[in-house]
Protein backbone atom coordinates (compact mmCIF):
# COMPACT_ATOMS: atom_id res chain seq x y z
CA UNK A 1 -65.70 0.66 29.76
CA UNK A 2 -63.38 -0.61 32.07
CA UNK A 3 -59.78 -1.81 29.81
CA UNK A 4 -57.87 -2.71 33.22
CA UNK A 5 -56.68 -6.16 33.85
CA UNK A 6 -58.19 -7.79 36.61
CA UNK A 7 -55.50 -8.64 39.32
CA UNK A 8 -55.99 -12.47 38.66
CA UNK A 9 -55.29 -11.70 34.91
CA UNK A 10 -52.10 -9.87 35.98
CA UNK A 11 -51.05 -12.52 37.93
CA UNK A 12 -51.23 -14.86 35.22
CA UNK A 13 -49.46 -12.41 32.79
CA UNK A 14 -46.62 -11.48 35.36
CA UNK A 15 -46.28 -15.99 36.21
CA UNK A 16 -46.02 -16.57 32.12
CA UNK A 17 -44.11 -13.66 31.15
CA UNK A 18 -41.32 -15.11 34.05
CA UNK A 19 -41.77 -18.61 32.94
CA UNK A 20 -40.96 -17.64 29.12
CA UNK A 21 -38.22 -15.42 29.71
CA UNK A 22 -36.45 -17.91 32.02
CA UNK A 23 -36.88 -21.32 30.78
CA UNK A 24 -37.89 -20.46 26.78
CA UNK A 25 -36.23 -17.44 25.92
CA UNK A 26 -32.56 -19.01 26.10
CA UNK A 27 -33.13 -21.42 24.10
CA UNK A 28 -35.73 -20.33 21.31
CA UNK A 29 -32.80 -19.84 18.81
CA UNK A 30 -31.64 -23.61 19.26
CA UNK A 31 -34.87 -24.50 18.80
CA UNK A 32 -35.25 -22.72 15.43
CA UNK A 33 -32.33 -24.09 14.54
CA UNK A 34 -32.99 -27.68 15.13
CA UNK A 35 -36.63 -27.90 14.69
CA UNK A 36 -36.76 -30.00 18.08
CA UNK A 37 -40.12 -30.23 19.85
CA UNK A 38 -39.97 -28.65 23.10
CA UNK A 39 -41.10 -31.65 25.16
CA UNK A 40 -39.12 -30.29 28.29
CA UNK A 41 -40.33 -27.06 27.65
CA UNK A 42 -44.20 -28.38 27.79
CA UNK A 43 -43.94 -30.76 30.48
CA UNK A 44 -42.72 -27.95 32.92
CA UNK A 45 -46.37 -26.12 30.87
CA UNK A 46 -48.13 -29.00 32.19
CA UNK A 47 -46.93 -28.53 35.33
CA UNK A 48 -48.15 -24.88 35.43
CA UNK A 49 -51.47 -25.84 34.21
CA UNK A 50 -50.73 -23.93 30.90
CA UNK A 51 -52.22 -26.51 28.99
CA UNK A 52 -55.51 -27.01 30.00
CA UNK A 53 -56.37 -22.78 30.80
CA UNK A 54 -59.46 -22.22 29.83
CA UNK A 55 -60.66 -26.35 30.82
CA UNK A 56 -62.94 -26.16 34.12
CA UNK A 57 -61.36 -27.34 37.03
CA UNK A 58 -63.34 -29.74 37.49
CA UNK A 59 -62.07 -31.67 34.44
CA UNK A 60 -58.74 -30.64 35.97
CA UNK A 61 -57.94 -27.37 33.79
CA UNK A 62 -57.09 -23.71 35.22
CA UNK A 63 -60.32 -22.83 34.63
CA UNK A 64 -59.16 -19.30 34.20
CA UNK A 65 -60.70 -16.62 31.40
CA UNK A 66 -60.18 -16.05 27.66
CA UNK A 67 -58.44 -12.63 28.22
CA UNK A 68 -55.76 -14.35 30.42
CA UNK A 69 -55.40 -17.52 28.26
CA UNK A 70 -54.88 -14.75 25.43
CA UNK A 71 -52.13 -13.03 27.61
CA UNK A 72 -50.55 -16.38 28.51
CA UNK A 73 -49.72 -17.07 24.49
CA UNK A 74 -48.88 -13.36 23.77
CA UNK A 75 -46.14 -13.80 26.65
CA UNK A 76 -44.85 -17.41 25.10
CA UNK A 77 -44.79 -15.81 21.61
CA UNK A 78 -42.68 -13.14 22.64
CA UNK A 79 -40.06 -15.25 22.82
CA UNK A 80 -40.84 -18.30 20.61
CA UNK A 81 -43.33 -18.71 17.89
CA UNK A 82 -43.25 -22.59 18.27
CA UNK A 83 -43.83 -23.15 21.91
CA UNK A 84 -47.03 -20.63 21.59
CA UNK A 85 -48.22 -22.08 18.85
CA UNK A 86 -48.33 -25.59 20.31
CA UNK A 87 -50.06 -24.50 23.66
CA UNK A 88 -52.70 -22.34 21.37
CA UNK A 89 -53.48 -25.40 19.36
CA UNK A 90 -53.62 -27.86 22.08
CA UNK A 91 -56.05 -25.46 24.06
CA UNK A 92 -58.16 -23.70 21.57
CA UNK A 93 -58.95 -26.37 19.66
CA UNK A 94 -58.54 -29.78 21.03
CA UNK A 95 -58.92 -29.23 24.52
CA UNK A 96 -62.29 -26.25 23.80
CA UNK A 97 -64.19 -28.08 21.24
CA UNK A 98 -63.88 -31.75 23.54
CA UNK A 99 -65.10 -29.78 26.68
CA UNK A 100 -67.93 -27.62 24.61
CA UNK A 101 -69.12 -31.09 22.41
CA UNK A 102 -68.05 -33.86 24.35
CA UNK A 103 -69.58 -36.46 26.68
CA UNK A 104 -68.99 -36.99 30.03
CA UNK A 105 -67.24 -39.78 29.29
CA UNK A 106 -65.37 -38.43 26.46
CA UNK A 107 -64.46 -35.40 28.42
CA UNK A 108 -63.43 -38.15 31.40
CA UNK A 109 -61.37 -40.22 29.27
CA UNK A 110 -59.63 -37.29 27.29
CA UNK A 111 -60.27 -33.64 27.85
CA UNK A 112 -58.69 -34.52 31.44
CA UNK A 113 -55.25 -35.77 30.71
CA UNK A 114 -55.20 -33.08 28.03
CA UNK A 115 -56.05 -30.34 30.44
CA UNK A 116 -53.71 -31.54 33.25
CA UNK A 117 -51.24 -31.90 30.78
CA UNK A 118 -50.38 -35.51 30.75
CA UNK A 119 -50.86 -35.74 27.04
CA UNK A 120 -51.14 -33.35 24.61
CA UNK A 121 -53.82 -32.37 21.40
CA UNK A 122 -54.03 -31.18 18.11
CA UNK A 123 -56.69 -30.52 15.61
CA UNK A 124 -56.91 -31.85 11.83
CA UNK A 125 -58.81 -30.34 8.75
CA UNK A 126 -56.92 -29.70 6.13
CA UNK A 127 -55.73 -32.08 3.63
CA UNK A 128 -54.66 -31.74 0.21
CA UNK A 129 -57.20 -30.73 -1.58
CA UNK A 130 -59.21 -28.86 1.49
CA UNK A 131 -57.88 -25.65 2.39
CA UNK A 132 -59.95 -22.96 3.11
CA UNK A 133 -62.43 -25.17 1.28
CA UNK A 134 -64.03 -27.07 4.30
CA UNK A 135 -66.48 -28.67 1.53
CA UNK A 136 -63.49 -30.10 -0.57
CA UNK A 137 -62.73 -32.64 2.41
CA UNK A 138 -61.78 -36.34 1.25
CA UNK A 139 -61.09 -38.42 4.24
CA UNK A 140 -63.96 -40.65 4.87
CA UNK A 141 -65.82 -42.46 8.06
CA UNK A 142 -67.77 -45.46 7.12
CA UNK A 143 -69.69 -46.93 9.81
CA UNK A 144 -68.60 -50.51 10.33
CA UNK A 145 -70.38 -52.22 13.43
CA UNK A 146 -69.15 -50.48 16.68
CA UNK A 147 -66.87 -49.22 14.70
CA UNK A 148 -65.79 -46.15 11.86
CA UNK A 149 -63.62 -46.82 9.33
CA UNK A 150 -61.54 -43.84 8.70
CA UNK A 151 -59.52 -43.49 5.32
CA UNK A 152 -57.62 -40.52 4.10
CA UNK A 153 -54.63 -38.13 4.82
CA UNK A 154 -54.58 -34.53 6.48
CA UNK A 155 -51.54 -32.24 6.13
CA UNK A 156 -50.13 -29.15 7.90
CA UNK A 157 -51.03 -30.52 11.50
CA UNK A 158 -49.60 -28.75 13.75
CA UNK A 159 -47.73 -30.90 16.37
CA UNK A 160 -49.16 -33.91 14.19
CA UNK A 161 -47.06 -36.28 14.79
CA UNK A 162 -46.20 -35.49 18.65
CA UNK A 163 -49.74 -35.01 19.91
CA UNK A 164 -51.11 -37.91 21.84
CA UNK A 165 -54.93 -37.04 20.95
CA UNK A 166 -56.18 -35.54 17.98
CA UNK A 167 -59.77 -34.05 16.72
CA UNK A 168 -60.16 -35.23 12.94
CA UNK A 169 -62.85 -33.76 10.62
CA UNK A 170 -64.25 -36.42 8.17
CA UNK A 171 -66.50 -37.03 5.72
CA UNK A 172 -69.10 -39.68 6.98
CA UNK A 173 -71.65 -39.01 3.31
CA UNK A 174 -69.82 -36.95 0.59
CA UNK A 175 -72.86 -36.50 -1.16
CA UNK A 176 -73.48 -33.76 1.46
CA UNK A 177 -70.38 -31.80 1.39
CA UNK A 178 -70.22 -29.46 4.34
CA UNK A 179 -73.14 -31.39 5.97
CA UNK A 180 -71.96 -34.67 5.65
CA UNK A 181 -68.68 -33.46 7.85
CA UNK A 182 -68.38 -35.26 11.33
CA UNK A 183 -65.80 -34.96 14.13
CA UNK A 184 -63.70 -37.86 15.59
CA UNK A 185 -61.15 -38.02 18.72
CA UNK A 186 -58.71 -40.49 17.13
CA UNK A 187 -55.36 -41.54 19.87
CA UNK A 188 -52.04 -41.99 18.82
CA UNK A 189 -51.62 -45.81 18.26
CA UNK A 190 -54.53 -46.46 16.94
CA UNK A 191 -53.86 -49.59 13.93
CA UNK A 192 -54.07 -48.06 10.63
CA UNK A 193 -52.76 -44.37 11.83
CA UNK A 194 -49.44 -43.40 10.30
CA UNK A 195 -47.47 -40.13 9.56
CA UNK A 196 -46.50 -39.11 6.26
CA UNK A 197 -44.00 -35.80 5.75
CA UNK A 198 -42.57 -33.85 8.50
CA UNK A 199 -42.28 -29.82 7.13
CA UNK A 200 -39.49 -28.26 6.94
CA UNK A 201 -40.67 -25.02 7.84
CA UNK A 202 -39.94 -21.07 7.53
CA UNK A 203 -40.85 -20.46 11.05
CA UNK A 204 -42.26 -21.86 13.83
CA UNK A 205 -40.12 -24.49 13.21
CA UNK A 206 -40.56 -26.45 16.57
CA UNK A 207 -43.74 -26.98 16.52
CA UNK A 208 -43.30 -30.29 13.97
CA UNK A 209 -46.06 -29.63 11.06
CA UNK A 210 -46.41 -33.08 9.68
CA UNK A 211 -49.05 -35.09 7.69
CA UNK A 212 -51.66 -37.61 9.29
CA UNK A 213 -52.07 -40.95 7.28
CA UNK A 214 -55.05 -43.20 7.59
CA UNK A 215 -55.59 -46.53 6.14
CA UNK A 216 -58.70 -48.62 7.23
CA UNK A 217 -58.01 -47.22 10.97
CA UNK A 218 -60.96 -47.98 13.21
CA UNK A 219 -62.57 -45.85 15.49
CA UNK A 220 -64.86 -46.93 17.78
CA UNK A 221 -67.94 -45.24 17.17
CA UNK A 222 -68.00 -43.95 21.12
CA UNK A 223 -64.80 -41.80 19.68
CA UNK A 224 -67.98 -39.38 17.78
CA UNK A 225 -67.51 -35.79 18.73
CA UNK A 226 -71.07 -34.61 18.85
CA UNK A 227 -73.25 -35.49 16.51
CA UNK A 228 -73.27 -37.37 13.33
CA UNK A 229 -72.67 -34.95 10.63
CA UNK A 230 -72.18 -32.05 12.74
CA UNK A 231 -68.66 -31.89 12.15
CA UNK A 232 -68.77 -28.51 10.04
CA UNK A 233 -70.25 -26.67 12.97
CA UNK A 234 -68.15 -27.84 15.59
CA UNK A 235 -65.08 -27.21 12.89
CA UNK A 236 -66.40 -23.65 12.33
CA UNK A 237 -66.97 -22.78 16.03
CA UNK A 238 -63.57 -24.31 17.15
CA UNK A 239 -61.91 -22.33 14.54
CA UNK A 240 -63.52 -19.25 15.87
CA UNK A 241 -62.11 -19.13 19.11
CA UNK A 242 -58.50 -21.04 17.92
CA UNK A 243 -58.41 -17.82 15.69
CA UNK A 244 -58.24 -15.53 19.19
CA UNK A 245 -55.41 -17.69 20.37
CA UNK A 246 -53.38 -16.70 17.18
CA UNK A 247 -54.18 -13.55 17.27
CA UNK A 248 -52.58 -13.52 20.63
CA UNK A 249 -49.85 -15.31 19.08
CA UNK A 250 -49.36 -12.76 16.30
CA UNK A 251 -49.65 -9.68 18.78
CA UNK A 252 -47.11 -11.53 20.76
CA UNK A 253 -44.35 -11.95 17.91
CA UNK A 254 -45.00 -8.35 17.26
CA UNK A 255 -44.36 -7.30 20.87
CA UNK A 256 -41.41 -9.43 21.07
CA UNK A 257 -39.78 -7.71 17.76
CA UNK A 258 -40.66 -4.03 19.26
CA UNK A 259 -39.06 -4.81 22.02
CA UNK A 260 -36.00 -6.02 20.61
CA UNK A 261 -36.00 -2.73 17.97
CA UNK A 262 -36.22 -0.25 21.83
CA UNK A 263 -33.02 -2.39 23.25
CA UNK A 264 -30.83 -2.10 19.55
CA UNK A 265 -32.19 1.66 19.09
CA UNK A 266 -31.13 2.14 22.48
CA UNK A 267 -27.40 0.70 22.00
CA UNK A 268 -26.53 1.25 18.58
CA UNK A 269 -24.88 4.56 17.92
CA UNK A 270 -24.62 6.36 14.70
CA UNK A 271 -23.23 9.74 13.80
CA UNK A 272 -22.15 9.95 17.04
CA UNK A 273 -25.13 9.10 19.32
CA UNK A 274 -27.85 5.97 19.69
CA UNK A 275 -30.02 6.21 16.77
CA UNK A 276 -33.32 6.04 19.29
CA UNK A 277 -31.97 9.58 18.83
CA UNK A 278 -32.91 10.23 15.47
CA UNK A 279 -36.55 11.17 15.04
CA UNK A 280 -36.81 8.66 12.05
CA UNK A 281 -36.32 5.82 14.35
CA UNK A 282 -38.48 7.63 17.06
CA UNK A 283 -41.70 7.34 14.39
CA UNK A 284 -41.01 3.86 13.37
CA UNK A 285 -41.20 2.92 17.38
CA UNK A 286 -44.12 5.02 17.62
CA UNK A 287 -46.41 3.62 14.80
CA UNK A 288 -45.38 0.08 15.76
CA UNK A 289 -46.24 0.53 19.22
CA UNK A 290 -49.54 1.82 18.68
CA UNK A 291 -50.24 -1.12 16.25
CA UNK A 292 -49.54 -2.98 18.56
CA UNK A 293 -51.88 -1.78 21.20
CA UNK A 294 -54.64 -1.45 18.64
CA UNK A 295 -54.25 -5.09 17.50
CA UNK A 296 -54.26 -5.99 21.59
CA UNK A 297 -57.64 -4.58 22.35
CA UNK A 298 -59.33 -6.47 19.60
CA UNK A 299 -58.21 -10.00 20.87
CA UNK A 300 -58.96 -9.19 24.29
CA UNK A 301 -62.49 -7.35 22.86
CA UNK A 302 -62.91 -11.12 20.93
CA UNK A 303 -62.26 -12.92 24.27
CA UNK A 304 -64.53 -10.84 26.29
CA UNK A 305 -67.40 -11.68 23.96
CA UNK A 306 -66.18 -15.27 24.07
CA UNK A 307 -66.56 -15.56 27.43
CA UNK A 308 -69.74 -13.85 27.98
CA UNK A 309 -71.11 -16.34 25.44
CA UNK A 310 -72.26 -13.79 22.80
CA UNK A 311 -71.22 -13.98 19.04
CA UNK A 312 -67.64 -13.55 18.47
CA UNK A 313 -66.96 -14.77 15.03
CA UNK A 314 -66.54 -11.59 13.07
CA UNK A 315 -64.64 -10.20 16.31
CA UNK A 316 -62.01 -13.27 16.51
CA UNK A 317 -61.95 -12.59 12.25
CA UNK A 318 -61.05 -8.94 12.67
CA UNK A 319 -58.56 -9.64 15.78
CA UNK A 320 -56.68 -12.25 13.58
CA UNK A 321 -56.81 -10.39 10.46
CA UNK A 322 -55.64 -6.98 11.61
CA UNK A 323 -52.71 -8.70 14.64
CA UNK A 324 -51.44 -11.41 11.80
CA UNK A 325 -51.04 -7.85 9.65
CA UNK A 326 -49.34 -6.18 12.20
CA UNK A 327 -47.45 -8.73 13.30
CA UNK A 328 -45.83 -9.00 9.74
CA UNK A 329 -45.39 -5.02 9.89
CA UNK A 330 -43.91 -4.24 12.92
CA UNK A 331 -41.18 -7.45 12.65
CA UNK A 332 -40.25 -5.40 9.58
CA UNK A 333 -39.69 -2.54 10.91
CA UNK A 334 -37.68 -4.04 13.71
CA UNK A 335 -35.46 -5.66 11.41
CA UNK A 336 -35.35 -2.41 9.12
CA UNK A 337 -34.06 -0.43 12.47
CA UNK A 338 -31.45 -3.22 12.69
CA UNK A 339 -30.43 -2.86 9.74
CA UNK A 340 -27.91 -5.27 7.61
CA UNK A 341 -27.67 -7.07 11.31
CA UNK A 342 -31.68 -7.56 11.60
CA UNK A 343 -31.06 -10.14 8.46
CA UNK A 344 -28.66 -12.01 10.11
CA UNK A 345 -29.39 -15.25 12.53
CA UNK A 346 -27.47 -12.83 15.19
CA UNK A 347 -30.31 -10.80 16.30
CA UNK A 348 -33.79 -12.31 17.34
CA UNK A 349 -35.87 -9.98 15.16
CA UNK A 350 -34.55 -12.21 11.87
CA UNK A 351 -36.80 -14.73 13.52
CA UNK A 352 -39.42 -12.62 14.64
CA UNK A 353 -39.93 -12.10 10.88
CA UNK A 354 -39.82 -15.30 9.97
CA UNK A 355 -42.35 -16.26 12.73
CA UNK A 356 -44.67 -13.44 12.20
CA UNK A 357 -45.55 -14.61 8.44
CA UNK A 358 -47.28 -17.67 9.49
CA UNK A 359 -50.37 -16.10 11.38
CA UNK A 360 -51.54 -14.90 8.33
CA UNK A 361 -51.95 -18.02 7.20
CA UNK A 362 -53.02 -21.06 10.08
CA UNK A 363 -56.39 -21.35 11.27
CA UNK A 364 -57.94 -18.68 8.20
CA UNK A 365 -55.64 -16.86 5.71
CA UNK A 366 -56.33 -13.52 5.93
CA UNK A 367 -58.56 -13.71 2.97
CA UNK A 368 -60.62 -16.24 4.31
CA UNK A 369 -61.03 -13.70 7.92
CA UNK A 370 -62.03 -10.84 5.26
CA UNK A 371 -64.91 -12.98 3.87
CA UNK A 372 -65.79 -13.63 7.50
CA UNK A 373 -65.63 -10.26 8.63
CA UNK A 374 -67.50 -9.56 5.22
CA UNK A 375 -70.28 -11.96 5.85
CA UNK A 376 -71.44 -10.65 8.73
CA UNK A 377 -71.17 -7.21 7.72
CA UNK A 378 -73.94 -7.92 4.72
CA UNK A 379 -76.53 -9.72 6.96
């Protein structure tokens, strides 16, 4: 087994890491502070082909592999939780579950601008009353000549409000529950699509969370993802692979709080001398290092199977389950080692913490991966 990076994987590592820590590292604070989408930020993405990685080039993506699409949103998240987030959503599952489901046309008419980043995606399941409960799911799409008639409201969409092209899981038979779920690409601007509340968030508070509102909007029925009450599967299967991208994510807020615990270890003296002195210190840097690495190997592991189209569900479950963990871990650690300065807006790890609580939550709770991982285990 063979855990090098390829050189076209380092390339991409070495051209994001630069990009993050020169145009979205100074200001990731502001943008915590302000909650302003990074629209600057993702153009110059756009430009870089950052939004479309894993998109063929021949539907004008990067075309490039999981592993490095994985690397590109550890680098963003070590630096900002929002601006990963956003490019994880809009690729994993907008931009994936278009290219794997769609049409020709479909993929023509919107997996392209998404991928070349002239617009950009986002994905909505959950409403209300549907959770981790995929069955529980109210909105509804009644056929109506060329047309479905979609009624209902979704909540905690990530970039909701901002993205130009969104996948939307409804119910066209309720009778069927989980089998009467299909998928629709619905455009900003369509008549009858609205926003409701905008979150005001613990962390990742750029990345504008905000709730979807439809009332009689109509569809045209060419706007199908798939097929006709497949919506569960293609749900299911884009949630698989969006859960590597957080993973990522999460390994990536935990590498960004390490990091800043090694500089403030290094600087900070105590008693006389920097406290990276003291052994105590010395373990914490240790454990949360190795975590770290751990966590690492199982998203790239979950993107290797990905990519050489074997089953990866319990794999993306575990990576998620055990990086969102660590994530939440190792930012506490790197705010312990800052002590009564790690709790103030001062130091980036206050963030880090803040940031690092959400990936055990979007895309699967962490209960939700355990049944997954659970599952599969019992067949």
């Amino acid at each position: 087994m063979n855990f090098d990076l390829t050189k076209e994987q380092l390339m991409v590592q070495s051209a994001v890491r630069a990009f993050a820590e020169k145009e979205i590292k100074p200001i990731a604070a502001e943008l915590d502070r302000t909650g302003d989408f990074p629209w600057p930020i993702l153009r110059k993405m756009g430009g870089l082909n950052m939004l479309g990685m894993t998109v063929p080039r021949e539907w004008g993506g990067a075309g490039v592999d999981s592993i490095s699409y994985t690397l590109a949103i550890e680098e963003l998240a070590r630096v900002c939780g929002s601006t990963s987030v956003i490019m994880a959503v809009h690729n994993s599952v907008c931009c994936y579950p278009i290219y794997k489901f769609g049409t020709d046309a479909q993929k023509e008419k919107f997996l392209r601008p998404l991928a070349e980043g002239r617009k950009l995606g986002g994905f909505a399941l959950t409403e209300p009353s549907a959770g981790s409960d995929a069955s529980a799911v109210r909105a509804t799409a009644i056929l109506d000549g060329d047309y479905y008639i979609l009624n209902g409201n979704k909540i905690f969409i990530t970039s909701g409000c901002e993205a130009d092209t969104l996948l939307v899981i409804a119910s066209t038979d309720l009778s069927k529950g989980t089998k009467g779920l299909t998928a629709f690409i619905v455009e900003k601007g369509t008549p009858g699509f609205s926003y409701g509340s905008i979150e005001d968030k613990m962390g990742v508070r750029a990345s504008a969370t905000s709730e979807l509102v439809f009332e009689n909007c109509r569809i045209p029925k060419e706007n199908l993802l798939g097929e006709l009450n497949g919506g569960f599967r293609i749900g299911m299967t884009t949630l698989d692979g969006g859960r590597i991208g957080i993973a990522a994510q999460a390994v990536g807020i935990a590498q960004g709080a390490l990091d800043e615990a090694v500089k403030y270890a290094k600087e900070r003296e105590q008693f006389g001398r920097p406290i990276g002195r003291f052994q105590a210190i010395q373990w914490m840097l240790a454990e949360m290092a190795t975590k770290i690495a751990a966590a690492r190997y199982l998203v790239q592991r979950a993107a290797h199977l990905k990519d050489s189209h074997l089953a990866f569900s319990k794999e993306s479950a575990m990576a998620k389950l055990y990086a969102s963990r660590i994530a939440m871990e190792v930012a506490n650690s790197a705010l312990q080692i800052h002590g009564g300065y790690g709790y103030t807006k001062d130091y980036a790890v206050e963030r880090f913490f803040r940031e690092a609580k959400i990936t055990e939550i979007y895309e699967g709770t962490s209960e939700v991966q355990r049944l997954v991982i659970a599952r599969d285990s019992l067949k």
